[in-house]
Protein backbone atom coordinates (compact mmCIF):
# COMPACT_ATOMS: atom_id res chain seq x y z
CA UNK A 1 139.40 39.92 56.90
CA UNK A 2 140.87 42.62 59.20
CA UNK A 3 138.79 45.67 59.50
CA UNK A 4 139.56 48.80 61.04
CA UNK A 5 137.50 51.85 61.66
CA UNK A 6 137.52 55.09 59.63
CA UNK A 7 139.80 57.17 61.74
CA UNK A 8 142.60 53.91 62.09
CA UNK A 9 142.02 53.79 58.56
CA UNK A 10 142.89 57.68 57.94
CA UNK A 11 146.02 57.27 60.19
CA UNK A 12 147.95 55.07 57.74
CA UNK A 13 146.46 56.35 54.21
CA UNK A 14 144.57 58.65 51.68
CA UNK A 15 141.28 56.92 51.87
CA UNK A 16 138.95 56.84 49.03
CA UNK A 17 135.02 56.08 49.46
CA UNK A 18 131.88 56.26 48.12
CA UNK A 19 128.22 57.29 49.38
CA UNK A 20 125.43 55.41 48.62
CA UNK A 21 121.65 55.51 49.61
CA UNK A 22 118.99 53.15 50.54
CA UNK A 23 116.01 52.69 48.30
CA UNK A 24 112.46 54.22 49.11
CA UNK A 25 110.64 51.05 47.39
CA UNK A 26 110.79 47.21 47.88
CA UNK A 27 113.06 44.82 47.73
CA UNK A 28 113.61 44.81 44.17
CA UNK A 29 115.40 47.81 44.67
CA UNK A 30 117.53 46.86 47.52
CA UNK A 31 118.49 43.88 45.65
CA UNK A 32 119.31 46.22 43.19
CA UNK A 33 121.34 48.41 45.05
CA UNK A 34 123.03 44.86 46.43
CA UNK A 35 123.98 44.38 42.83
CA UNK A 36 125.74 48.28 42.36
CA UNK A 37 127.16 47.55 45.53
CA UNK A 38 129.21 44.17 44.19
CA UNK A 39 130.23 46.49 41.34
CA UNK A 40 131.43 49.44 43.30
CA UNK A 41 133.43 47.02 45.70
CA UNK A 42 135.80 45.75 42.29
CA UNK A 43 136.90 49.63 42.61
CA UNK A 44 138.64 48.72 46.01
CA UNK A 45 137.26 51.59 47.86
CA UNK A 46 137.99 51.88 51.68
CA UNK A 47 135.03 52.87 52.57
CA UNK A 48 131.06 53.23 51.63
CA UNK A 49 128.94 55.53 53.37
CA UNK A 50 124.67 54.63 53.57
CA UNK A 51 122.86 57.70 53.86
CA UNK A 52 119.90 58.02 56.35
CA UNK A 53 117.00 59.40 53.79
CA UNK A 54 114.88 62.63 54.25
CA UNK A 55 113.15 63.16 57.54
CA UNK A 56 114.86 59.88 59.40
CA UNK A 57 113.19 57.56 56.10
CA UNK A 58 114.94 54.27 55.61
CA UNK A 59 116.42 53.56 58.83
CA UNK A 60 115.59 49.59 58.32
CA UNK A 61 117.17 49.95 54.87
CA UNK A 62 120.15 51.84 55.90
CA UNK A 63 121.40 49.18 58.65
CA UNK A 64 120.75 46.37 55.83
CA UNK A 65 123.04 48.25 53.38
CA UNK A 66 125.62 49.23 55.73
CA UNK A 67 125.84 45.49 56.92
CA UNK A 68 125.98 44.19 53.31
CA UNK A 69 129.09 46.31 52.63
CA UNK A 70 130.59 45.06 55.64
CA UNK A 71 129.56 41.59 56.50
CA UNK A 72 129.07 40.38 52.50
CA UNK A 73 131.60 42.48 50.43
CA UNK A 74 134.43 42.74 53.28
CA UNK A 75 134.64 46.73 52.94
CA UNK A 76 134.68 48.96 56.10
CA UNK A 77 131.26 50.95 55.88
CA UNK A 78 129.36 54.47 57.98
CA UNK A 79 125.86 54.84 58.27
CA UNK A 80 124.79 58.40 58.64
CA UNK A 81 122.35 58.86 61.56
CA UNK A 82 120.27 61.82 61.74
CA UNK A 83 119.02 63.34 64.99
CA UNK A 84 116.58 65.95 63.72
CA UNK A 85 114.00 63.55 63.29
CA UNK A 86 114.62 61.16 65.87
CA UNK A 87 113.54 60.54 69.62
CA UNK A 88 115.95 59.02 71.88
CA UNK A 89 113.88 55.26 71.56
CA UNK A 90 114.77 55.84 67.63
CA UNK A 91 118.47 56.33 68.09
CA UNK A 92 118.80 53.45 70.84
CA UNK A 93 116.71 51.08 68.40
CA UNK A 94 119.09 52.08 65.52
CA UNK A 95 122.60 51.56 67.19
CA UNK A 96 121.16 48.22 68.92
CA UNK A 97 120.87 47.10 64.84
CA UNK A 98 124.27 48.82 64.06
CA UNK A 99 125.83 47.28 67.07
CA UNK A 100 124.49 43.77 65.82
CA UNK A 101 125.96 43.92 62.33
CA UNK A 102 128.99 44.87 63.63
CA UNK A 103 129.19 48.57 62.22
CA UNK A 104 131.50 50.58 64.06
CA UNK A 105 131.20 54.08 62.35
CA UNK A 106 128.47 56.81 61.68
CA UNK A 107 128.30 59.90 60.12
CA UNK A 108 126.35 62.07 63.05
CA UNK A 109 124.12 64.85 61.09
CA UNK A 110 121.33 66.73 62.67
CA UNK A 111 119.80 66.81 58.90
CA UNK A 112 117.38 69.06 57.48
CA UNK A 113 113.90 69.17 57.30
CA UNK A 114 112.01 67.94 54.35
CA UNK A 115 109.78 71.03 53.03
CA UNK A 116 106.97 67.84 53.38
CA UNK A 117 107.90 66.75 56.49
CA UNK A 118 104.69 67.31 58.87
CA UNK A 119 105.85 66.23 62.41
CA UNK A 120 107.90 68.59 64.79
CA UNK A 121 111.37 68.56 64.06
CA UNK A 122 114.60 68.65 66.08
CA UNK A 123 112.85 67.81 69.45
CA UNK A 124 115.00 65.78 70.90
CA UNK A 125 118.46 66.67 69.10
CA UNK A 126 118.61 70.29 67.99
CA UNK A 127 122.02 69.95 66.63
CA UNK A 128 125.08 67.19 65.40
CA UNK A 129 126.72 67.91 68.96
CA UNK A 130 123.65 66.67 70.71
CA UNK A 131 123.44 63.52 68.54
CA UNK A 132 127.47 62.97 69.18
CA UNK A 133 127.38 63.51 73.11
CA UNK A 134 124.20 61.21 73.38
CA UNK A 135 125.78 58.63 70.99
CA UNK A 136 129.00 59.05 73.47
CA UNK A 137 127.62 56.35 75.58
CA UNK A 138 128.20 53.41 72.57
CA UNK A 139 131.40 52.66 71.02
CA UNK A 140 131.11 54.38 67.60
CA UNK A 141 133.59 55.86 65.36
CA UNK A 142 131.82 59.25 65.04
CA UNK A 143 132.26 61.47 61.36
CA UNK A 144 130.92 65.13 61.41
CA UNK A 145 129.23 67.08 58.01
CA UNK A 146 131.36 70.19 57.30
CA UNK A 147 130.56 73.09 54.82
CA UNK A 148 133.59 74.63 52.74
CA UNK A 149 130.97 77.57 51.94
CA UNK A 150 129.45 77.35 55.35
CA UNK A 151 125.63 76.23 56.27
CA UNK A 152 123.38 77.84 54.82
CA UNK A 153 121.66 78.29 58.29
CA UNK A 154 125.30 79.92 59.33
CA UNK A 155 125.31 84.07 59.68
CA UNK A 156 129.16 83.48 58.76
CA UNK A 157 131.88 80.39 58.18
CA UNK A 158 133.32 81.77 61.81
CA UNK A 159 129.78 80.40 62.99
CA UNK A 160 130.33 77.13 60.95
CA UNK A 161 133.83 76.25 62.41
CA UNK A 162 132.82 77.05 65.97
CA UNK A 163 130.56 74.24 65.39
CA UNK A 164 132.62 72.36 63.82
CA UNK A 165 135.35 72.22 66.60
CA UNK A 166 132.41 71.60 68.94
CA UNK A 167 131.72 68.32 66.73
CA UNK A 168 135.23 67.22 67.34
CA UNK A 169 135.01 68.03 70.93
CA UNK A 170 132.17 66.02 71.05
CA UNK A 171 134.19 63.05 69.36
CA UNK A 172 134.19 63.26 65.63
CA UNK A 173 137.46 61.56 64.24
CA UNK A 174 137.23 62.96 60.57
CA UNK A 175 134.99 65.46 58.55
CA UNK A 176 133.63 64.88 55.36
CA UNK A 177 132.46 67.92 53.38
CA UNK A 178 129.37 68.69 51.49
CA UNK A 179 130.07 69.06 47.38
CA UNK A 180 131.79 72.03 46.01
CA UNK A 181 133.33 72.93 42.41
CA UNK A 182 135.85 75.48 43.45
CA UNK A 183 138.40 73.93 45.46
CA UNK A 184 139.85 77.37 46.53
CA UNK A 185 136.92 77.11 49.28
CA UNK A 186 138.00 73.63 50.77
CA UNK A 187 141.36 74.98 51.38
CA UNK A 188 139.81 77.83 53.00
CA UNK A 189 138.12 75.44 55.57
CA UNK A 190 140.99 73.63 56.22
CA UNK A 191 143.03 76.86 57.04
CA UNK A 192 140.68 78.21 59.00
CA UNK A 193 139.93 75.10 60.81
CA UNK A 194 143.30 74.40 61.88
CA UNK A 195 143.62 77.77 63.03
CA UNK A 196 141.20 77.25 66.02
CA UNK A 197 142.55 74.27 66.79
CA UNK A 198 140.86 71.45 64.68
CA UNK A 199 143.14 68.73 63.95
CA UNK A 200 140.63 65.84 62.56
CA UNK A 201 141.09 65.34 59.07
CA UNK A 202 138.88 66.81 56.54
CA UNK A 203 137.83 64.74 53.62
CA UNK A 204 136.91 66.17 50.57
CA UNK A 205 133.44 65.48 49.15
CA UNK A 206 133.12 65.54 44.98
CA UNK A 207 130.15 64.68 42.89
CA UNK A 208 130.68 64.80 39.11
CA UNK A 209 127.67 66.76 37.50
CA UNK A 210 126.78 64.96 34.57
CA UNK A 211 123.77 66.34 33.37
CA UNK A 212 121.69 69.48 33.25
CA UNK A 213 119.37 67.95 36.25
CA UNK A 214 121.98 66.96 38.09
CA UNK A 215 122.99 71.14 38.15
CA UNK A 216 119.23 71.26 39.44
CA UNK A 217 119.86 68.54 41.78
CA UNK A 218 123.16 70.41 43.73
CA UNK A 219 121.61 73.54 43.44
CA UNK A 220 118.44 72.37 45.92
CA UNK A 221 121.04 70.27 47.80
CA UNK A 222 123.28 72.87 48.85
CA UNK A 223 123.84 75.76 46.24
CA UNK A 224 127.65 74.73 45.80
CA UNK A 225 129.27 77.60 43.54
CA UNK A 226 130.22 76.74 40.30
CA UNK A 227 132.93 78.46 39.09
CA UNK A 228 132.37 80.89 35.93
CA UNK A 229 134.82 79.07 33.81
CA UNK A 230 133.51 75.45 34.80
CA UNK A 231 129.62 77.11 34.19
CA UNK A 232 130.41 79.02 30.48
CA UNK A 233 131.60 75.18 29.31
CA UNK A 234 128.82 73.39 30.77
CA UNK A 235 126.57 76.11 29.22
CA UNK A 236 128.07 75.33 26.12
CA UNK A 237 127.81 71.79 25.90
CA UNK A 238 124.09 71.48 27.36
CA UNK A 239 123.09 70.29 24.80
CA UNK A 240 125.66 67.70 23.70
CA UNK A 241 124.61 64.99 26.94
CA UNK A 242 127.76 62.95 25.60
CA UNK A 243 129.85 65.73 26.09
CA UNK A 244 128.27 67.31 28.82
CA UNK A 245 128.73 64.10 30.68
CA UNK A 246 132.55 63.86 29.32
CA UNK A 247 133.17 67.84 30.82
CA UNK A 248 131.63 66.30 34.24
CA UNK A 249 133.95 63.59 34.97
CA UNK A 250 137.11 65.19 33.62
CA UNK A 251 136.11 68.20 35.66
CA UNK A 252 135.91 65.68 39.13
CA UNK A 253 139.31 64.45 38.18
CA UNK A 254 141.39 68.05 37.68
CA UNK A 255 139.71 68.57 41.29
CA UNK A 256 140.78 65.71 42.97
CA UNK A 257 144.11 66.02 41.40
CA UNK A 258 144.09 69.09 42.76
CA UNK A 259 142.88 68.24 46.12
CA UNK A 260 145.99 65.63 46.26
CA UNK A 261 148.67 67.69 45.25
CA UNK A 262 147.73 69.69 48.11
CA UNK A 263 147.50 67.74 50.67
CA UNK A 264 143.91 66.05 50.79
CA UNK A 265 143.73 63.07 53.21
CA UNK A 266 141.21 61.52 50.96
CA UNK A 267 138.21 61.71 48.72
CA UNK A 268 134.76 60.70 49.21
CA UNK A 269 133.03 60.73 46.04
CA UNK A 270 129.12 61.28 45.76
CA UNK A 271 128.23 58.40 43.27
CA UNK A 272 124.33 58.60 43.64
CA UNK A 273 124.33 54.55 43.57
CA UNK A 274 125.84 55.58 39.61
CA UNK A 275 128.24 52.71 38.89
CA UNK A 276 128.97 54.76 35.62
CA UNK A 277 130.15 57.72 38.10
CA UNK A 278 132.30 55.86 40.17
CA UNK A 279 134.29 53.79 37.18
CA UNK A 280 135.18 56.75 35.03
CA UNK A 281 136.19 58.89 37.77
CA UNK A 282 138.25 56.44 39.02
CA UNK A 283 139.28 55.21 36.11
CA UNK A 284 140.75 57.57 34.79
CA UNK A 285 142.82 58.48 38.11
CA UNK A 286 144.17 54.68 38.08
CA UNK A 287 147.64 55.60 38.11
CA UNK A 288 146.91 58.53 40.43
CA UNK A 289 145.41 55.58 43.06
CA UNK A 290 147.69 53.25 42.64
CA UNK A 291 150.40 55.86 43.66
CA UNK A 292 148.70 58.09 46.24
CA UNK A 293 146.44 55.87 48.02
């Protein structure tokens, strides 16, 4: 198996991936995750991100993830790293494991404190940037978070793209963005981005909301904007789970139809270790992958 890392990967294609994160609990949930994993691999994606878990949580269970997708199912993987919580001993241990599974990309995030989280935060790393320039000294593949409706810490999304070109600067290859609804704001990012000079390319992040909690869920993530029209027909059909699930994933797919026809150099769908997600979304774009990716 030939692998090649994220941004060689972006060079020659559309790219579509998935994230994923580690379990909290034992290792019957790992081994269940294992299992999701061998199902989300028959969808050929290109790549599988491994999230870090709140506060710096999971680290162990990250690098075991991240090396099953690449070592046992033969698909290019990221681990996200987060600096907030870490010391410098933290991110050294973590890269020595990442080095020895032979992962060659992460997803640098400063993250965001848990409301429960008790220690001091941000110590060491204060921001992505200082994660990327101390990670400068290994060979990663370095991805940056970006915010089509800017960072909710941001005064403005002029703030947000100064740091974002100060991510690049500091050696991120790609971008993938947090989920929005209303594509009208990606494109606005990508504008704007490339008018100050930011040439990486952006990947669109989409996560199919297919249930009232799952509204609750993006709201406390990130407050995405749901469009009216998108809102009045999931208000309708709250009660009809069936449907409202239906109206979820047909919703994901006019977006990343969308996204294509305009130029998109990928998607990275939020699958929440949902098997169900993943296969109807891309199921019903099968002739849209087979043709554009």
């Amino acid at each position: 198996m030939i692998f090649m890392r994220i941004d060689e990967i972006l060079n020659k294609k559309r790219t579509l991936s998935f994230e994923t994160f580690p379990p909290k609990k034992g290792l019957d949930d790992i081994d269940k995750l294992k299992a999701t994993l061998d199902e989300l691999a028959k969808l050929n994606p290109d790549f599988i991100s491994v999230t870090y878990g709140a506060g710096g949580t999971n680290s162990k269970g990250n690098v075991e993830i991240a090396s099953y997708i690449k070592n046992h199912l033969n698909i290019e993987s990221i681990a996200h790293l987060t600096g907030g919580p870490s010391s410098y001993e933290d991110i050294d241990r973590v890269c020595a494991e990442l080095k020895k599974n032979n992962i060659e990309n992460i997803l640098a995030l400063r993250g965001d404190k848990p409301i429960d989280y008790e220690s001091e935060y941000c110590k060491y790393f204060k921001h992505a940037t200082d994660l990327m320039e101390y990670l400068s000294k290994y060979d990663f593949t370095l991805g940056g978070a970006c915010y089509p409706e800017g960072h909710i810490e941001s005064d403005s999304l002029k703030d947000d793209l100064v740091h974002m070109k100060e991510k690049e600067e500091k050696g991120a290859k790609f971008f993938i963005t947090q989920i929005f609804y209303d594509n009208e704001y990606y494109y606005r990012l990508v504008s704007e981005a490339r008018k100050i000079g930011i040439k990486s390319p952006i990947i669109p992040g989409i996560m199919p909301l297919t249930s009232p909690k799952s509204i609750q869920r993006v709201k406390q993530m990130c407050g995405s904007t749901i469009p009216l029209n998108y809102k009045n027909m999931l208000e309708f059909y709250m009660d009809n789970p069936k449907v409202f699930k239906e109206l979820g994933y047909n919703y994901s797919v006019y977006q990343i139809m969308d996204l294509l026809a305009k130029g998109a150099p990928g998607i990275h769908l939020y699958v929440m270790n949902n098997v169900e997600t993943a296969k109807e979304v891309t199921g019903r774009l099968e002739n849209v992958i087979k043709e554009y990716f």
